[in-house]
Protein backbone atom coordinates (compact mmCIF):
# COMPACT_ATOMS: atom_id res chain seq x y z
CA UNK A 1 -5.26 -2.36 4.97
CA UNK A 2 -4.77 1.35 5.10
CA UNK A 3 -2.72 1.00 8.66
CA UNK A 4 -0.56 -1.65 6.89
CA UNK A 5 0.03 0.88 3.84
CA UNK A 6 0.91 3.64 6.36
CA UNK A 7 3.34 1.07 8.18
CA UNK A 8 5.10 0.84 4.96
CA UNK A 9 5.22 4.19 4.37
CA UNK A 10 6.91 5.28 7.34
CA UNK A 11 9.23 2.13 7.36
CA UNK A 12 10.54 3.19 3.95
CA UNK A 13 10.53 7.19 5.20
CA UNK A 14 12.29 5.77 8.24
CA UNK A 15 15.17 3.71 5.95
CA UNK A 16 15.59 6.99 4.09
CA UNK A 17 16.42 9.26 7.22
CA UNK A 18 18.87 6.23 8.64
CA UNK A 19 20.80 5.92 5.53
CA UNK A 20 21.13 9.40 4.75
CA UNK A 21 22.44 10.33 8.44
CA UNK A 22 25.01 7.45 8.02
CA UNK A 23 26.24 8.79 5.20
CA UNK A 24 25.23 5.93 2.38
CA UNK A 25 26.14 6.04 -0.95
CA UNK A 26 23.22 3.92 -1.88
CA UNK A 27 20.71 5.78 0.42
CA UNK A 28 18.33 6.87 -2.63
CA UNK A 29 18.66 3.85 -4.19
CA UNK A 30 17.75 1.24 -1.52
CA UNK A 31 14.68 3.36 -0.36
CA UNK A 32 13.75 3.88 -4.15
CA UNK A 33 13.74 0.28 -4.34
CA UNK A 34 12.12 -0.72 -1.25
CA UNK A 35 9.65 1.92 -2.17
CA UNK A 36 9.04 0.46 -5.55
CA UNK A 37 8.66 -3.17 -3.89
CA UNK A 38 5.79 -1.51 -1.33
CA UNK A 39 3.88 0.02 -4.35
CA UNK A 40 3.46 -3.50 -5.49
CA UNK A 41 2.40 -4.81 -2.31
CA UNK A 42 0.18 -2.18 -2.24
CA UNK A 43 -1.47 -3.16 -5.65
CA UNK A 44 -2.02 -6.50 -5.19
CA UNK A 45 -3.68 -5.72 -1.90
CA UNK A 46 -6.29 -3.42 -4.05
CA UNK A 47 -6.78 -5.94 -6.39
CA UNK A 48 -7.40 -8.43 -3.60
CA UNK A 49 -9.35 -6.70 -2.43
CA UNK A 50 -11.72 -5.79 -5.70
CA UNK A 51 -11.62 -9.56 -6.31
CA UNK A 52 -13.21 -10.36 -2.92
CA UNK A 53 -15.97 -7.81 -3.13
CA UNK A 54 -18.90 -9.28 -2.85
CA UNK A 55 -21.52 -8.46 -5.15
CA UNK A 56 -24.98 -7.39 -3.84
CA UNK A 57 -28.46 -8.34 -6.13
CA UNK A 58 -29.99 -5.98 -7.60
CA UNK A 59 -33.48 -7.08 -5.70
CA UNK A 60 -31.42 -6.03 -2.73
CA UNK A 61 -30.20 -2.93 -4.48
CA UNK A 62 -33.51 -1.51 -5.17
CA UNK A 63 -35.04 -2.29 -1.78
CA UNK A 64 -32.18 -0.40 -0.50
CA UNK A 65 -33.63 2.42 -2.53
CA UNK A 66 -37.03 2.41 -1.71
């Protein structure tokens, strides 16, 4: 998950340097956008994540202590 978020990342850093080079008018605002669209990929893969957690029992828990 954290390689995918990275991927993102630097695809959306990437857009930003191609844009801005060619001389786009709506360089900040497709890469603010495309950003914006990542973050929520990238918070729906957290709470995926949380809801697939497994949880451990607390037996297991405390022998884990001990």
């Amino acid at each position: 998950m954290i390689s995918f978020t990275d991927a993102l990342v630097s695809i959306v850093v990437t857009q930003m340097a191609v844009l801005t080079m060619k001389g786009s008018p709506q360089a900040l605002n497709a890469s603010a956008l495309f950003g914006m669209g990542c973050s929520v990929l990238f918070c729906l893969g957290g709470i995926w994540m949380m809801l697939r957690k497994t949880k451990v029992p607390m037996k297991e828990v405390e022998l884990i202590k001990n």
